[in-house]
Protein backbone atom coordinates (compact mmCIF):
# COMPACT_ATOMS: atom_id res chain seq x y z
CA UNK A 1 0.00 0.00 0.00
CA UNK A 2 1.52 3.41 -0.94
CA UNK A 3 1.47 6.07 1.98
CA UNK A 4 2.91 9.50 1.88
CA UNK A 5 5.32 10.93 4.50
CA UNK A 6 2.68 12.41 6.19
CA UNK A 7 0.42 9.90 6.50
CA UNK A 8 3.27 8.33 7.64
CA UNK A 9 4.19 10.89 10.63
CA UNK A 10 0.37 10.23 11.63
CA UNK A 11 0.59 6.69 12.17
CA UNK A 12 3.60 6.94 14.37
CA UNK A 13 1.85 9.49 16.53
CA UNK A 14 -1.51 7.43 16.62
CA UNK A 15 -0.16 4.14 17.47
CA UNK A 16 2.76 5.40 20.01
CA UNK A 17 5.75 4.41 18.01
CA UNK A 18 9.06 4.93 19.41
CA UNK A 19 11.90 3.23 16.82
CA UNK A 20 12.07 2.79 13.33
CA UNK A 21 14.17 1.17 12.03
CA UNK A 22 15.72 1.75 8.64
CA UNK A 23 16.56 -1.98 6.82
CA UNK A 24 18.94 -2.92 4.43
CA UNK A 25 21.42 -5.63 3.89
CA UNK A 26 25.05 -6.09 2.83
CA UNK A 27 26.09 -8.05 -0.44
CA UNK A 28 25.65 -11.93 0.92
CA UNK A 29 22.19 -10.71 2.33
CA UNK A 30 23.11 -10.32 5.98
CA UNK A 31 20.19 -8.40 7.46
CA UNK A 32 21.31 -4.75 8.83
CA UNK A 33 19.07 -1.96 10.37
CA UNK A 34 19.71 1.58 12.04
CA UNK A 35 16.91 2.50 14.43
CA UNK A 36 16.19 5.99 14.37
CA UNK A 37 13.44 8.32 16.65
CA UNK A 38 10.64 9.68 15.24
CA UNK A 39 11.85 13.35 14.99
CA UNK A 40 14.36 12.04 12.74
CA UNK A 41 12.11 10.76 10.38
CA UNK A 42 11.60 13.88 7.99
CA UNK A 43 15.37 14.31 7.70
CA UNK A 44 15.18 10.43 7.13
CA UNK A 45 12.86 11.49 3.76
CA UNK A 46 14.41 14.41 2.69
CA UNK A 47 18.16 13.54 3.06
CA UNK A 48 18.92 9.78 3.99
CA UNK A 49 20.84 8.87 7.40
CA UNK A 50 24.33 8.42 6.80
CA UNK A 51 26.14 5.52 7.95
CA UNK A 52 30.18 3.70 7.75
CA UNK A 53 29.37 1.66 4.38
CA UNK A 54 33.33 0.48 4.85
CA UNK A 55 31.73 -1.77 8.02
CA UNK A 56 29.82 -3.69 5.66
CA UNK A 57 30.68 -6.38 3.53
CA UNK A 58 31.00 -5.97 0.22
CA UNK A 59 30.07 -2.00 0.39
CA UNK A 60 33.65 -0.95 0.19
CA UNK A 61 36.35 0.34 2.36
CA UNK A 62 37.78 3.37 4.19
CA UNK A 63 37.96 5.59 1.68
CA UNK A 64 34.88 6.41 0.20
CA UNK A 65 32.92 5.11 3.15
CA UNK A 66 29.72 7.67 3.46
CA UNK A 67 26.64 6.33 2.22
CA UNK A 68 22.90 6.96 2.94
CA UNK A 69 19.64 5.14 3.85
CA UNK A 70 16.55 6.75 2.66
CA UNK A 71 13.14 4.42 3.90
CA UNK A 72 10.36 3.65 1.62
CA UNK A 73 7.13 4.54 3.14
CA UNK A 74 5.39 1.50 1.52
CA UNK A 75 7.59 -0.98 3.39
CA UNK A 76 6.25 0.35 7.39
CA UNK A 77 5.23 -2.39 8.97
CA UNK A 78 5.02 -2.77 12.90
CA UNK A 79 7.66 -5.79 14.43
CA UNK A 80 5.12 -7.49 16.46
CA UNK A 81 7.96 -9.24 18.76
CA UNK A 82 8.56 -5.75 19.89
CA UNK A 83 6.20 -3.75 22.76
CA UNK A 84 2.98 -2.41 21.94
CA UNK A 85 4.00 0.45 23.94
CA UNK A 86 6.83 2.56 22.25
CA UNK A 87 6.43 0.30 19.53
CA UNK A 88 9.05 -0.69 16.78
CA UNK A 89 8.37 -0.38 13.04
CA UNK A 90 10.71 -1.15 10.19
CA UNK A 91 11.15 0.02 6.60
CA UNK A 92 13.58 -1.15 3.97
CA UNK A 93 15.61 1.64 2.39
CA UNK A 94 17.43 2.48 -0.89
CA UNK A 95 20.84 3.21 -0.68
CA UNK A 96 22.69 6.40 -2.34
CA UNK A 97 26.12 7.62 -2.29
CA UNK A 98 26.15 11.59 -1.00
CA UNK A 99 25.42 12.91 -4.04
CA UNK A 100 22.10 10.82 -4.33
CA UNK A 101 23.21 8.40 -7.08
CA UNK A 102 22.15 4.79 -6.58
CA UNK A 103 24.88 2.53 -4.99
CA UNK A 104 25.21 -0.31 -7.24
CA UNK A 105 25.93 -2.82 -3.91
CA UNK A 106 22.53 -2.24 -3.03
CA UNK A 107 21.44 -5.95 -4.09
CA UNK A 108 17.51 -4.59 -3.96
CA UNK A 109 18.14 -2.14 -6.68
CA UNK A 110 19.73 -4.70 -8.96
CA UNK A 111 16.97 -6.37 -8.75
CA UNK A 112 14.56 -3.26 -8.88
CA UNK A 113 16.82 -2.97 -12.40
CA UNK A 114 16.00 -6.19 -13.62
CA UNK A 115 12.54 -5.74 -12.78
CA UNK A 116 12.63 -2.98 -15.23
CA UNK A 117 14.54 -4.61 -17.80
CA UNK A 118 11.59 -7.34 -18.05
CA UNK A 119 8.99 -4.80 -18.21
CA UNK A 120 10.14 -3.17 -20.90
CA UNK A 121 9.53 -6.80 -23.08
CA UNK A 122 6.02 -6.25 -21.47
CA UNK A 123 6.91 -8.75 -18.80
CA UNK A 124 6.41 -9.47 -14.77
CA UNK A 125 7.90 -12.36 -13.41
CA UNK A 126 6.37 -13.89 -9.88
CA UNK A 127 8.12 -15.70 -7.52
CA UNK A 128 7.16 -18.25 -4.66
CA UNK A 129 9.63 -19.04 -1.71
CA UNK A 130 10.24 -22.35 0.08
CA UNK A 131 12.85 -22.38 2.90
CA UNK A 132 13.30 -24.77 4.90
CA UNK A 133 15.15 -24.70 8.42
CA UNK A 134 16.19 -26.54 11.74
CA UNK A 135 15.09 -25.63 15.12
CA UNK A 136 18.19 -26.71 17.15
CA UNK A 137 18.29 -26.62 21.21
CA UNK A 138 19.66 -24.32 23.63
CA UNK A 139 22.36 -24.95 26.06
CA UNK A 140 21.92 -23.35 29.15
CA UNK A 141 23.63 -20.58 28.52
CA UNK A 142 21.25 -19.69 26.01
CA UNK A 143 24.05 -20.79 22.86
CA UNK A 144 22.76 -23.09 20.06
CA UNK A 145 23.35 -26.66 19.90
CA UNK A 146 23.23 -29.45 17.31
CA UNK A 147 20.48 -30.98 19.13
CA UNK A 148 16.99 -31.39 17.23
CA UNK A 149 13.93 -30.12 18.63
CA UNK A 150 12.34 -33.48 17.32
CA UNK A 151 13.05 -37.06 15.81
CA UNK A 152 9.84 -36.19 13.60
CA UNK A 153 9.97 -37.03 9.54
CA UNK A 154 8.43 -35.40 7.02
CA UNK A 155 4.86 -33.91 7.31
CA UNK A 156 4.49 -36.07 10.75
CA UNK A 157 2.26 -34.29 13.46
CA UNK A 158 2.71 -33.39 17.15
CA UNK A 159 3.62 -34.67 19.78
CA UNK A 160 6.25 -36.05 17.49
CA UNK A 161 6.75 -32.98 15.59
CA UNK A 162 7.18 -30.22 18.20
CA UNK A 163 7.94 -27.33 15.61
CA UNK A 164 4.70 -27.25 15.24
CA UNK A 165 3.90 -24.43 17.57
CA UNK A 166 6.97 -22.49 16.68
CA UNK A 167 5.62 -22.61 12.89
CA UNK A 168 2.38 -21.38 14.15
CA UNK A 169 3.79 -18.80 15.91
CA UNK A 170 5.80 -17.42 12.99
CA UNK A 171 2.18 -17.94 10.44
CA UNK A 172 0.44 -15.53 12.82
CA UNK A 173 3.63 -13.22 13.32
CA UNK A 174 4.14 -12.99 9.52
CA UNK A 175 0.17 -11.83 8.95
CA UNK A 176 0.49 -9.44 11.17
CA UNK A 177 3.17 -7.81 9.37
CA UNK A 178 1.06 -7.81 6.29
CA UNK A 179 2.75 -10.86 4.50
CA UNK A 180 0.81 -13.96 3.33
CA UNK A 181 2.62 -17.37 3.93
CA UNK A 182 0.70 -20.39 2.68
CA UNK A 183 1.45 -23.75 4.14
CA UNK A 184 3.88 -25.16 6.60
CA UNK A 185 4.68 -28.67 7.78
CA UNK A 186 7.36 -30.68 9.36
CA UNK A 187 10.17 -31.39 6.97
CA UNK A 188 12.18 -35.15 6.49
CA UNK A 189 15.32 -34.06 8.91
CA UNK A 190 15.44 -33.92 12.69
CA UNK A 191 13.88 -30.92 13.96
CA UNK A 192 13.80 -29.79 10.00
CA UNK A 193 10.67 -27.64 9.20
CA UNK A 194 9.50 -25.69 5.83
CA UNK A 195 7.06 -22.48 5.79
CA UNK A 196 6.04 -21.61 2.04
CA UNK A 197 5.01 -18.08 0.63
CA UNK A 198 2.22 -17.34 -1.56
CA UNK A 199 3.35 -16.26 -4.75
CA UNK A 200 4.13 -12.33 -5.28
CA UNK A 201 6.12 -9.70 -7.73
CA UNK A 202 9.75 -10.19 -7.67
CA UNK A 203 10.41 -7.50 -5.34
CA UNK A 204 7.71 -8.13 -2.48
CA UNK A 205 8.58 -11.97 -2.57
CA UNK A 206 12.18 -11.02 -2.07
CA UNK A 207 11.68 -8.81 1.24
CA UNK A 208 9.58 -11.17 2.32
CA UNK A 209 12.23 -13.65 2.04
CA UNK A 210 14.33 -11.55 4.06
CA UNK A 211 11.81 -11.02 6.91
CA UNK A 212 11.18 -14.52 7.19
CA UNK A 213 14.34 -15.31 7.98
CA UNK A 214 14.67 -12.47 11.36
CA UNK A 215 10.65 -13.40 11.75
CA UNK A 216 11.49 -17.31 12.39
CA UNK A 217 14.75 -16.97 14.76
CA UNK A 218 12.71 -14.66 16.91
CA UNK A 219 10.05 -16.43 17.53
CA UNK A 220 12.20 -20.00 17.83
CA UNK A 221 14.49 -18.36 20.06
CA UNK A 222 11.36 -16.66 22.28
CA UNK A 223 10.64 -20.46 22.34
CA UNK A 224 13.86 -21.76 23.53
CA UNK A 225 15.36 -22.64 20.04
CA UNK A 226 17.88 -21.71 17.62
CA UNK A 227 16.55 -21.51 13.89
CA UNK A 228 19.29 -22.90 11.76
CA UNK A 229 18.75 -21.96 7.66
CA UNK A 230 22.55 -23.22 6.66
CA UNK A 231 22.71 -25.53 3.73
CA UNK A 232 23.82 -28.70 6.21
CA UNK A 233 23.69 -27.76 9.65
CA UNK A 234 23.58 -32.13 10.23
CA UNK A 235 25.85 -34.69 8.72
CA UNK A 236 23.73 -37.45 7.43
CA UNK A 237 20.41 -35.10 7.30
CA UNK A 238 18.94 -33.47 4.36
CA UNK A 239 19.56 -29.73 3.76
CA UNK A 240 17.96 -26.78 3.92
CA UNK A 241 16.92 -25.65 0.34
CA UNK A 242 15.57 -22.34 -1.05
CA UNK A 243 13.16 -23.74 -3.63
CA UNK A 244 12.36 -20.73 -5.75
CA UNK A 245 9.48 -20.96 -7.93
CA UNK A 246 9.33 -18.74 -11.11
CA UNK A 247 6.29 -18.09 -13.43
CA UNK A 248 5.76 -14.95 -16.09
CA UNK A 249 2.60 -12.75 -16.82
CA UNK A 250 1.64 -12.30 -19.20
CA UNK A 251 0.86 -16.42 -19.33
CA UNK A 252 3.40 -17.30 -22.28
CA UNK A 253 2.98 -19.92 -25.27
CA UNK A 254 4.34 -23.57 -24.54
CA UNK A 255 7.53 -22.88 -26.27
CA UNK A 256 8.30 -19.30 -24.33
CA UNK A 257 7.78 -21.08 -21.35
CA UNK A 258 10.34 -23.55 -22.51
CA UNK A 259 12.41 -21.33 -23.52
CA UNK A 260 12.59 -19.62 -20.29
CA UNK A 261 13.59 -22.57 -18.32
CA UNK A 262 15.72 -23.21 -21.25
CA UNK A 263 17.56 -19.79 -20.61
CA UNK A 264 17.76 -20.77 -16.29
CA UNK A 265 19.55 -24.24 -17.61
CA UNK A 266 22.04 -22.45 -19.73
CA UNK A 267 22.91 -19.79 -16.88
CA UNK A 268 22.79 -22.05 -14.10
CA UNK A 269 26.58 -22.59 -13.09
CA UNK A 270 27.35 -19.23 -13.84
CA UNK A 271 24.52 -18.41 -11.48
CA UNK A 272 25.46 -20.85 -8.54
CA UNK A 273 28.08 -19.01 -6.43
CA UNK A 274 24.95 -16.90 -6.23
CA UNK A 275 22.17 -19.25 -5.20
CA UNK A 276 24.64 -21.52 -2.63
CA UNK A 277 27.53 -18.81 -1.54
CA UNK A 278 29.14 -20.74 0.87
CA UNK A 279 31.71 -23.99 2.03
CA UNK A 280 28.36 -25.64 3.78
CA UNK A 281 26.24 -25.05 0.17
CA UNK A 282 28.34 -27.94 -1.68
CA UNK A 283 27.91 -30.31 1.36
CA UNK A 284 24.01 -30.24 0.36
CA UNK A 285 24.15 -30.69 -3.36
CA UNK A 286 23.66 -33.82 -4.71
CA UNK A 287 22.58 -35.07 -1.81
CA UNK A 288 19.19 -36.23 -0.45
CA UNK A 289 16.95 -34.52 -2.99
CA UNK A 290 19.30 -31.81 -3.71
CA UNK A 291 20.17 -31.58 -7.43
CA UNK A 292 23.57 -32.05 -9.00
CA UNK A 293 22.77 -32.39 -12.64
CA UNK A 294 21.56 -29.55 -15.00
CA UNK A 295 18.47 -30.96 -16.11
CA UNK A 296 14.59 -31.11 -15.81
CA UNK A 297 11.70 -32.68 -15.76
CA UNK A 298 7.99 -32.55 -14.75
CA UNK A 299 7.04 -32.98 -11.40
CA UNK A 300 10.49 -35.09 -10.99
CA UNK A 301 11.88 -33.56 -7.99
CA UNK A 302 15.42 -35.32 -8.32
CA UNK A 303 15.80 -33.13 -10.63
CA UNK A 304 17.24 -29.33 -10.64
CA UNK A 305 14.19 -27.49 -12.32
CA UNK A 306 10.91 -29.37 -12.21
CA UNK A 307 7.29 -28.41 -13.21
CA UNK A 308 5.12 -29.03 -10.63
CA UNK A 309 1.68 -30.03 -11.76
CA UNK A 310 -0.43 -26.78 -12.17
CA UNK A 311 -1.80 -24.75 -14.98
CA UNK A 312 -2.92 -21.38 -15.92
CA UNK A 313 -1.77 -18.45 -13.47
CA UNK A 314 -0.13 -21.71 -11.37
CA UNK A 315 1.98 -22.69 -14.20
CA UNK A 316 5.58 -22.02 -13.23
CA UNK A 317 9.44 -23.87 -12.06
CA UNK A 318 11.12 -24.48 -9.21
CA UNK A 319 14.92 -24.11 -9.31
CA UNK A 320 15.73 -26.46 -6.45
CA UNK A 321 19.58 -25.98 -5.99
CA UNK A 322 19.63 -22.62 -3.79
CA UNK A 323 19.94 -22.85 -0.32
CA UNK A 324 18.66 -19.90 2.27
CA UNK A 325 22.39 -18.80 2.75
CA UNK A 326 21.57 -16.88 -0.98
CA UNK A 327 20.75 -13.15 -0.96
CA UNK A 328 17.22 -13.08 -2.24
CA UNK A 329 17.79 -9.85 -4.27
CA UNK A 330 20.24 -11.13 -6.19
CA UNK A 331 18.99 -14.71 -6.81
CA UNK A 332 15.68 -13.22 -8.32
CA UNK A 333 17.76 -10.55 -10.19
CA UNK A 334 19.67 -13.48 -11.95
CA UNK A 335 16.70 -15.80 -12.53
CA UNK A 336 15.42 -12.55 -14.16
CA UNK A 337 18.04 -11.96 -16.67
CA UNK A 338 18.38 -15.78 -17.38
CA UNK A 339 14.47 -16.12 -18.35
CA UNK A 340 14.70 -13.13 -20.15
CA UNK A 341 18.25 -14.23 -22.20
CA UNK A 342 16.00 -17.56 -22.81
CA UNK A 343 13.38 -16.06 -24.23
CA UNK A 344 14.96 -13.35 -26.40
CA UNK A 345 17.00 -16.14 -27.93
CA UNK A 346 14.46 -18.75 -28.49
CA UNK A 347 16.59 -20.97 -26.95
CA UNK A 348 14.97 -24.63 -27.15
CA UNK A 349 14.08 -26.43 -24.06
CA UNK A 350 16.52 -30.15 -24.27
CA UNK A 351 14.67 -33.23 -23.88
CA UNK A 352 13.52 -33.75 -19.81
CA UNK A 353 15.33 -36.02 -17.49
CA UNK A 354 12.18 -38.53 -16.82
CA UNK A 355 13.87 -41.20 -14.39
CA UNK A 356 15.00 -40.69 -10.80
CA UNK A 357 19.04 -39.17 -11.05
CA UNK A 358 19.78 -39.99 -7.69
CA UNK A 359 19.42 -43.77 -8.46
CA UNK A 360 20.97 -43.56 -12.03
CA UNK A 361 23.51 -45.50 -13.24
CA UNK A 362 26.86 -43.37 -14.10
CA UNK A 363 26.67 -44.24 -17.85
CA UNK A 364 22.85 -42.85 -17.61
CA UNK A 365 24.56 -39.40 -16.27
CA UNK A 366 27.38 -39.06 -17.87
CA UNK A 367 25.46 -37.32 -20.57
CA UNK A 368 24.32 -34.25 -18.06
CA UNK A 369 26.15 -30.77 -16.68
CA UNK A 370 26.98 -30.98 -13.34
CA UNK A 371 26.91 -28.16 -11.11
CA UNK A 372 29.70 -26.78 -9.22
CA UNK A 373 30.96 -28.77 -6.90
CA UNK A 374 32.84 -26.99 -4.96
CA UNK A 375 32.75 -22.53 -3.86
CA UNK A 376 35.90 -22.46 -5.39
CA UNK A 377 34.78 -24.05 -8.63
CA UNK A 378 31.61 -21.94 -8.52
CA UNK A 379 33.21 -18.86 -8.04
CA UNK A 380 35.61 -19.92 -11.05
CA UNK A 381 32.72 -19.72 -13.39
CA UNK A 382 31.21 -17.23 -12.03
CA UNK A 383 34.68 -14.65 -12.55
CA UNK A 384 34.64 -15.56 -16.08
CA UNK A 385 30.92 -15.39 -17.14
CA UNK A 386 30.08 -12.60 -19.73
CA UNK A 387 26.56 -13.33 -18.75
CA UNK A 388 27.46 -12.37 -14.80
CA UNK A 389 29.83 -9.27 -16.15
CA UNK A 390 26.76 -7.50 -17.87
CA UNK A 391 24.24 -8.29 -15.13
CA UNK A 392 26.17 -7.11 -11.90
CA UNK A 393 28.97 -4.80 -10.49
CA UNK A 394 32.05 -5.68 -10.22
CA UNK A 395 32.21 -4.98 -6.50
CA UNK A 396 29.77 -7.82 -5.88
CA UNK A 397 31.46 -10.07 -8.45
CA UNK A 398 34.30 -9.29 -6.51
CA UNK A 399 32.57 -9.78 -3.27
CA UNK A 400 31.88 -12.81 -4.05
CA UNK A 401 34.57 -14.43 -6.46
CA UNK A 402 37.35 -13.31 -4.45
CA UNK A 403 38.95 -11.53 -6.76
């Protein structure tokens, strides 16, 4: 909903708010805020709050180290973890340098950019987020352990699955902050459990993907838990995946569609330091239902992009190799540009993967891509892609790649 400043400066008056605080993250996704009082706000508007960009990865060092946070007034939304008396809100801000020029390591902006770039082919793209996570014990110091809330397996039900509460919890915390999450259920690992988003436009299903993530370890931890989204917090255990789901409007011909997955398959390894960023990522892949092949199929979820079974506004793909370590921002920005390089190419969708590829013979595979399988190969491909050279900055290529 679109508010103006004032009707902005009203609402903090009428409902007794005390902080806001001004959200952003760094380069990997790391969630960062400044809380500011309400007298600041106006300045806030007119001029952005400065702040030491050279303490934040990926946003440069000492000597050009100013930058500023302006809020979006669209983005208020009260944290409901917080007191009802001087109350908290949030908004997510755009980032400029001092002379009011967009800072090109602000990862929501890329993606605001790519947004653009597919509306100008007459294009939206919608995306649905999966993540899953573990909800690990405390000590009793308070400090997380590797201990599972649970021995549950997938979709079981209490008393055996004793997330359940905790995913309640987080349902009714996310509605009241205006977001719509869909369905939730106990996943196959220890303690392992998966909340799923409605799909939305690009840019509100990306910061809702980052408020998830603060939404869920505050309520696990007001609980007594520790919410774990790394790709393999357990040895042995499935991962945590980030299944992104992807569909176009308008609704495209049979071959478009095709040719958009078409243009995610040809991208994909370029893309992958991206979508699994750290050591832990490659411990998941290839592994318990996560992908290792470049291939597809419907409905086949061995597989790294499958169709699940829906048509009309439903019909869409799920990339399945990201994990939640990925900055959402940039991981929609890239599935972006890859549909769109599919599509403007024609590129022709290969011939689906139709059997299981986790019980595959080698001889059956040895015909497929595999993904990176290691950060260091990942980041490899990722330094010498043209296709990641026109899409971002070097500072986050750099960022990331180590260069």
């Amino acid at each position: 909903m679109k508010y103006s400043k004032d009707e902005i400066m009203q609402y903090l008056l009428e409902e007794d708010v005390k902080f806001i605080r001004l959200a952003f993250c760094d380069v990997f996704g790391k969630r960062k805020n400044i809380s500011v009082m309400p007298e600041e706000l106006p300045r806030a508007f007119r001029y952005g709050i400065a702040f030491d960009a050279s303490s934040i990865a990926g946003f440069g060092d000492e000597t050009r180290s100013d930058l500023f946070l302006h809020p979006e007034p669209e983005t208020i939304t009260a944290l409901p973890w917080r007191p009802e008396h001087g109350r908290v809100v949030r908004m997510i801000s755009h980032i400029t340098h001092p002379d009011g020029t967009p800072f090109d390591g602000d990862t929501r902006y890329l993606l605001q950019s790519a947004i653009a770039e597919a509306a100008k082919r007459g294009l939206a793209f919608s995306f649905g987020a999966e993540q899953e996570f573990y909800l690990f014990q405390l000590d009793e110091n308070g400090q997380p352990t590797k201990i599972p809330c649970d021995q549950a397996g997938y979709m079981d039900i209490a008393p055996e699955d004793r997330g359940e509460n905790v995913r309640r919890e987080v349902c009714l915390t996310l509605e009241q902050m205006g977001l719509r999450p869909e369905s939730s259920h106990h996943e196959m690992g220890p303690g392992q459990n998966e909340i799923d988003f409605r799909y939305a436009d690009a840019l509100t299903a990306a910061d809702q993907a980052m408020i998830f993530q603060t939404a869920v370890k505050t309520v696990a931890h007001r609980n007594g838990y520790h919410a774990d989204f790394s790709a393999k917090p357990l040895e042995g255990a499935p991962g945590n995946g980030f299944h992104i789901n992807l569909s176009v409007q308008p609704e495209q011909s049979d071959a478009v569609f095709g040719s958009m997955i078409a243009g995610i398959l040809a991208h994909v390894e370029e893309m992958t330091v991206f979508l699994n960023p750290t050591e832990n990522s490659y411990l998941r892949l290839g592994q318990q239902k996560a992908p290792a092949y470049v291939s597809w199929s419907r409905e086949n979820r061995s597989q790294l992009v499958r169709i699940p079974a829906a048509e009309g506004e439903y019909r869409r793909l799920e990339l399945r190799s990201p994990d939640p370590a990925a900055n959402p921002y940039l991981a929609f920005a890239l599935m972006i540009y890859a549909a769109l390089d599919g599509i403007e190419k024609g590129l022709p969708l290969p011939e689906p993967a139709d059997f299981n590829l986790f019980s595959a013979n080698p001889d059956k595979l040895s015909g497929f891509r595999r993904l990176p399988g290691s950060l260091a190969e990942a980041r490899k491909i990722a330094s010498e892609s043209d296709f990641i050279r026109r899409h971002l900055p070097a500072s986050i290529i750099n960022a990331y790649c180590g260069n």
